[in-house]
Protein backbone atom coordinates (compact mmCIF):
# COMPACT_ATOMS: atom_id res chain seq x y z
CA UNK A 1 0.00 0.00 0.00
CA UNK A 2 1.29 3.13 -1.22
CA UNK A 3 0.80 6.86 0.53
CA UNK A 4 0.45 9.95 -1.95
CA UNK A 5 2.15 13.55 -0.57
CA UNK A 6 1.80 16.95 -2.37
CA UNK A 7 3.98 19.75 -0.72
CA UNK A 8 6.27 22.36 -2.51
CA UNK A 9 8.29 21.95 0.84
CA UNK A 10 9.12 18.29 1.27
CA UNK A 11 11.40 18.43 3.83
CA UNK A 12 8.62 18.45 6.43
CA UNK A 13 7.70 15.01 5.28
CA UNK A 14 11.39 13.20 4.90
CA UNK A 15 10.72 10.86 7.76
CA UNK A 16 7.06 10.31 7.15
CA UNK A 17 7.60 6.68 5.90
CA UNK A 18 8.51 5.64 9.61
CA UNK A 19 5.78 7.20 11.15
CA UNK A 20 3.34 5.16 8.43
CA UNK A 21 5.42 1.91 9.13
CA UNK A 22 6.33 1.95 5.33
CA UNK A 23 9.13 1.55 2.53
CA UNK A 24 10.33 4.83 1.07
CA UNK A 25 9.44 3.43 -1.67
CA UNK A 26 5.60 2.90 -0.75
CA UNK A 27 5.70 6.54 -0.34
CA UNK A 28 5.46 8.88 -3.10
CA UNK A 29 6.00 12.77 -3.33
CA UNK A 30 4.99 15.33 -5.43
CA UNK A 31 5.81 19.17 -5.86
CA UNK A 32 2.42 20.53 -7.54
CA UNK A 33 -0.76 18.71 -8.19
CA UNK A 34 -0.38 18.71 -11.83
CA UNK A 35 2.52 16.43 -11.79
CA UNK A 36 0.18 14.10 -9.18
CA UNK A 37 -2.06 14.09 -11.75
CA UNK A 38 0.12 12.72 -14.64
CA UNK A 39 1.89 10.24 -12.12
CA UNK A 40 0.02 6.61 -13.09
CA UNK A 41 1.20 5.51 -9.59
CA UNK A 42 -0.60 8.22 -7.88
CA UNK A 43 -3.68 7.04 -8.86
CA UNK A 44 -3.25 3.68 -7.07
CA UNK A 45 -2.74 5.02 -3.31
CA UNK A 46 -4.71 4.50 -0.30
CA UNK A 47 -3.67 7.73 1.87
CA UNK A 48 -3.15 11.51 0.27
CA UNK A 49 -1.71 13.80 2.37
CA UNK A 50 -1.89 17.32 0.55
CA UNK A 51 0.38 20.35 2.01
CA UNK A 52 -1.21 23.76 0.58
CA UNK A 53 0.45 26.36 3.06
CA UNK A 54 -2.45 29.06 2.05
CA UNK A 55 -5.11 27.83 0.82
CA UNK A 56 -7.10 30.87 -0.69
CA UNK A 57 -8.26 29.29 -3.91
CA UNK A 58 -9.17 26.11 -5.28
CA UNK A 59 -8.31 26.50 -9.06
CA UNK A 60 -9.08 24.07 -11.55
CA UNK A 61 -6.11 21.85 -11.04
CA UNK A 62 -6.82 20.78 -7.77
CA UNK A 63 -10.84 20.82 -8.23
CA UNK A 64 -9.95 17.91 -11.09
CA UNK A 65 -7.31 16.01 -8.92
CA UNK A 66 -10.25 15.97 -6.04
CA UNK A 67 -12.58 14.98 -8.11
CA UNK A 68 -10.82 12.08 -9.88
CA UNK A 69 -8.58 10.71 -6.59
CA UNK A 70 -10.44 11.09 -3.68
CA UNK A 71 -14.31 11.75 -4.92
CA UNK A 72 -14.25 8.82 -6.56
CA UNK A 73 -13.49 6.17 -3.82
CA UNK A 74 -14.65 6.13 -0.27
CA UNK A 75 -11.21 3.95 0.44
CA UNK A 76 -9.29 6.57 -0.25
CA UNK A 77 -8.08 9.04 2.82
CA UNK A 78 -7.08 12.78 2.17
CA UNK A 79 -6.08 15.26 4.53
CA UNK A 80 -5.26 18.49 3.74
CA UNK A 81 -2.25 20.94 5.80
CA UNK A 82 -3.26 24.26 5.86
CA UNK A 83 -1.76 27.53 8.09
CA UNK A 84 -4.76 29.44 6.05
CA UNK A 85 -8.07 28.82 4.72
CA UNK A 86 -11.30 30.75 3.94
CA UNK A 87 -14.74 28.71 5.43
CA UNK A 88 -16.08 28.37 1.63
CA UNK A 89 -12.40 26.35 0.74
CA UNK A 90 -12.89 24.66 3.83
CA UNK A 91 -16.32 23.48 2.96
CA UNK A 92 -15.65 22.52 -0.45
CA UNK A 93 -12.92 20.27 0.74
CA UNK A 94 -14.69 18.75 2.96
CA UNK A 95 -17.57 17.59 0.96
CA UNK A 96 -15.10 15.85 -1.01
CA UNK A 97 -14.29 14.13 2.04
CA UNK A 98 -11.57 15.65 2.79
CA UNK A 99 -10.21 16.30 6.43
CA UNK A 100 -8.69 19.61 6.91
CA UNK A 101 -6.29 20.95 9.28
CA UNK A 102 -4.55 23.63 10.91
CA UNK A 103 -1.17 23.24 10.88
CA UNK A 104 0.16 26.71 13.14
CA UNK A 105 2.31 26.14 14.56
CA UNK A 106 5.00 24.32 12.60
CA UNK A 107 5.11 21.53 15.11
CA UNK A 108 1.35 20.50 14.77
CA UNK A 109 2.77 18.83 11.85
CA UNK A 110 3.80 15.90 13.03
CA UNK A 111 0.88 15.54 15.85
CA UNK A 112 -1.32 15.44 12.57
CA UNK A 113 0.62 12.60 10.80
CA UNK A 114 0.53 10.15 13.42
CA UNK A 115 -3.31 11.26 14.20
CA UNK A 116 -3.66 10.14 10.26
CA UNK A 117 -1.86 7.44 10.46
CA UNK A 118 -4.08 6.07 13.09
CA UNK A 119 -6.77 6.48 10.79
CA UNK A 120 -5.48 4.94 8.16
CA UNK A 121 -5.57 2.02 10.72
CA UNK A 122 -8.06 -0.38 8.25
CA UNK A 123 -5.56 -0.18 5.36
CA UNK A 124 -1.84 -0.14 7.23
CA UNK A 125 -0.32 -2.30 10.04
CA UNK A 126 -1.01 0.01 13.04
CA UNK A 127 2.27 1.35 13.97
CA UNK A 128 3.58 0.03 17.58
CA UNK A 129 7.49 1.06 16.72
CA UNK A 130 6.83 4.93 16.71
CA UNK A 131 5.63 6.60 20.30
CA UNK A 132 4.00 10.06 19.90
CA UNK A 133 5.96 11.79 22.80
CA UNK A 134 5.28 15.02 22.33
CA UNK A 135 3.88 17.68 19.78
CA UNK A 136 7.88 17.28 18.31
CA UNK A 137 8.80 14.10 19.35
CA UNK A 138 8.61 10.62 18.27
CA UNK A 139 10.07 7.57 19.93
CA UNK A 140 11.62 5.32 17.62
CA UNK A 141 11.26 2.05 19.46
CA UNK A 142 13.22 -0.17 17.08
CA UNK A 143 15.44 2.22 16.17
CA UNK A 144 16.62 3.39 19.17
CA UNK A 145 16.05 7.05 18.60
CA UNK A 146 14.07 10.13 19.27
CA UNK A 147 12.90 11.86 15.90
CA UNK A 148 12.48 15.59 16.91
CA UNK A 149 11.60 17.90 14.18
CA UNK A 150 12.75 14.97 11.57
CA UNK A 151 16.00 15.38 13.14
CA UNK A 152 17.46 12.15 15.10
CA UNK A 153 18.75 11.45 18.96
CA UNK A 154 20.40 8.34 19.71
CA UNK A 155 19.36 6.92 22.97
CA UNK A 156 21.65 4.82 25.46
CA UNK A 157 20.80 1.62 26.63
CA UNK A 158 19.33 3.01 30.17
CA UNK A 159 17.97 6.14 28.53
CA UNK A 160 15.80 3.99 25.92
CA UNK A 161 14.55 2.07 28.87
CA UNK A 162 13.56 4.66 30.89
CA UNK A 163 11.66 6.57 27.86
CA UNK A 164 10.59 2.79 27.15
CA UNK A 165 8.88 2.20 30.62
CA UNK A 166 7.28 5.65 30.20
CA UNK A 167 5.68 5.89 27.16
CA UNK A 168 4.53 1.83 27.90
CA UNK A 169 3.03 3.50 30.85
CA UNK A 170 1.27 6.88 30.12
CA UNK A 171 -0.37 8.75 32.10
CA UNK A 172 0.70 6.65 35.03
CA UNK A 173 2.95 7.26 37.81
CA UNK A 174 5.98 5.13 38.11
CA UNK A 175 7.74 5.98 41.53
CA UNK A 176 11.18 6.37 41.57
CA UNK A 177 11.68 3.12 43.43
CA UNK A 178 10.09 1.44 40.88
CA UNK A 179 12.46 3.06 38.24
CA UNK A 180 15.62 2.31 40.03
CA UNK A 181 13.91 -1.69 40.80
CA UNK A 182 13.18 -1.78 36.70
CA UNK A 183 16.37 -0.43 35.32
CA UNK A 184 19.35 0.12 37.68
CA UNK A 185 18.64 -1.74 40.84
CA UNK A 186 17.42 -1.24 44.85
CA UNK A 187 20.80 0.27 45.92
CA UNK A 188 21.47 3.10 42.86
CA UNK A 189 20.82 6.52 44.00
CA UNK A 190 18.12 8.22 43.71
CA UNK A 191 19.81 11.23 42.02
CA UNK A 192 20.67 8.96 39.07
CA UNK A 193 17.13 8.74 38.25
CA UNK A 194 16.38 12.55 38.01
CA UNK A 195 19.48 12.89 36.08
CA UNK A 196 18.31 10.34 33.05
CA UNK A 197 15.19 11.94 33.36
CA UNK A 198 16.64 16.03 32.76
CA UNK A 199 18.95 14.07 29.76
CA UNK A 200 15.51 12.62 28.45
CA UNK A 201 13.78 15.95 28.35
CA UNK A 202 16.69 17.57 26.76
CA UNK A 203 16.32 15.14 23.93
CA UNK A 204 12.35 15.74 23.56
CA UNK A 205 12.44 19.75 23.90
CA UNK A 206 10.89 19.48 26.87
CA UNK A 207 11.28 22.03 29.79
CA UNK A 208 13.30 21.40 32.11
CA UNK A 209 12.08 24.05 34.42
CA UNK A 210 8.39 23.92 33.58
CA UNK A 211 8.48 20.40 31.99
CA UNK A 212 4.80 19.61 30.18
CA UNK A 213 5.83 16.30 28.74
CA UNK A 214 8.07 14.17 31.43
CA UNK A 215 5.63 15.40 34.72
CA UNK A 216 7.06 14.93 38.22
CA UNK A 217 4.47 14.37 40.85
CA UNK A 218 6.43 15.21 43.91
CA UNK A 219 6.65 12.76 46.81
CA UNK A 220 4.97 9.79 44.16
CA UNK A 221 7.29 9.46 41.05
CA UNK A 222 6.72 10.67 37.18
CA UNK A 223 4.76 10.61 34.47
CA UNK A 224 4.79 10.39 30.63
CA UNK A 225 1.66 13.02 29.90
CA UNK A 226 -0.80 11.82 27.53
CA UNK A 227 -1.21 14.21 24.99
């Protein structure tokens, strides 16, 4: 199964692939909708993901390509990435079945993706190898990374188990006896805990003085916040 993108700015969309558990080659980009038009392999996709930064007017062009790609079969899913659009644009996208969202700022990007990825869920593997962490961050379970921004973090063996007994757990707090117990042991200092924990949120742009992703519930243990 085969995912179609449209963006002038594809960079935003390099590691896409791993968040839809696919081949780079199952994924295929375009710059402008004409040239997704002419592409025979575009027309045999199950996903569309269309990037249209300001989306003021729906010329001909794309008023064809809806019509003929998505219009035509109820299988196929379409979102569209907007910073801008007028209600009428919005409408007309949307009774082509489109789903339509905001993506301001930047970093809603990639909350989107894995949001359509989960509803792509009937037609592709659900994804188990890629966490959502945060509204930047992705945890690369096989890999062994964080993918921030598209950009990647290695993770040591007792960092990845950590952020691995986290996200397995979220929303639920895991005291910091039962950290040290899981990963180090019954004698390790406390301190080493909050230390892997400050490297973690370094790694997933999260706050170290006002952290909103890695939560500390004082006196109980912490938390991997459900977004």
């Amino acid at each position: 199964m085969k995912i179609l993108i449209v963006s002038k700015n594809l960079e935003n969309f390099r590691y896409v692939h791993r968040i839809f558990n696919l081949k780079k080659e199952e994924v295929i980009y375009e710059r402008d909708i004409r040239k997704a038009k002419r592409d025979k392999k575009s027309k045999y996709v199950k996903g569309i993901i269309l990037d249209l930064p300001k989306c003021k007017d729906i010329d001909m062009d794309l008023d064809i390509f809806l019509k003929e790609f998505i219009h035509r079969s109820h299988q196929t899913k379409t979102i569209v990435l907007t910073q801008e659009v007028s209600t009428n644009n919005r409408l007309k996208l949307m009774s082509y079945g489109c789903e339509v969202c905001i993506t301001n700022p930047a970093s809603e990007y990639l909350r989107i993706l894995v949001n359509f990825s989960e509803t792509l869920g009937m037609l592709y593997k659900k994804n188990k190898d890629h966490i959502l962490i945060n509204a930047e961050s992705i945890f690369d379970v096989k890999g062994w990374n964080i993918i921030r921004n598209g950009k990647y973090y290695p993770l040591p063996k007792k960092e990845y188990e950590l952020l691995y007994l986290l996200a397995s757990n979220k929303g639920k707090i895991i005291t910091t006896d039962e950290i040290l117990k899981s990963i180090w042991d019954e004698i390790t200092d406390k301190e080493r805990v909050r230390h892997y924990i400050k490297k973690l949120r370094r790694k997933i742009g999260d706050n170290g003085t006002n952290p909103t992703t890695i939560i500390n519930s004082p006196g109980a243990g912490y938390y991997l916040k459900k977004m």
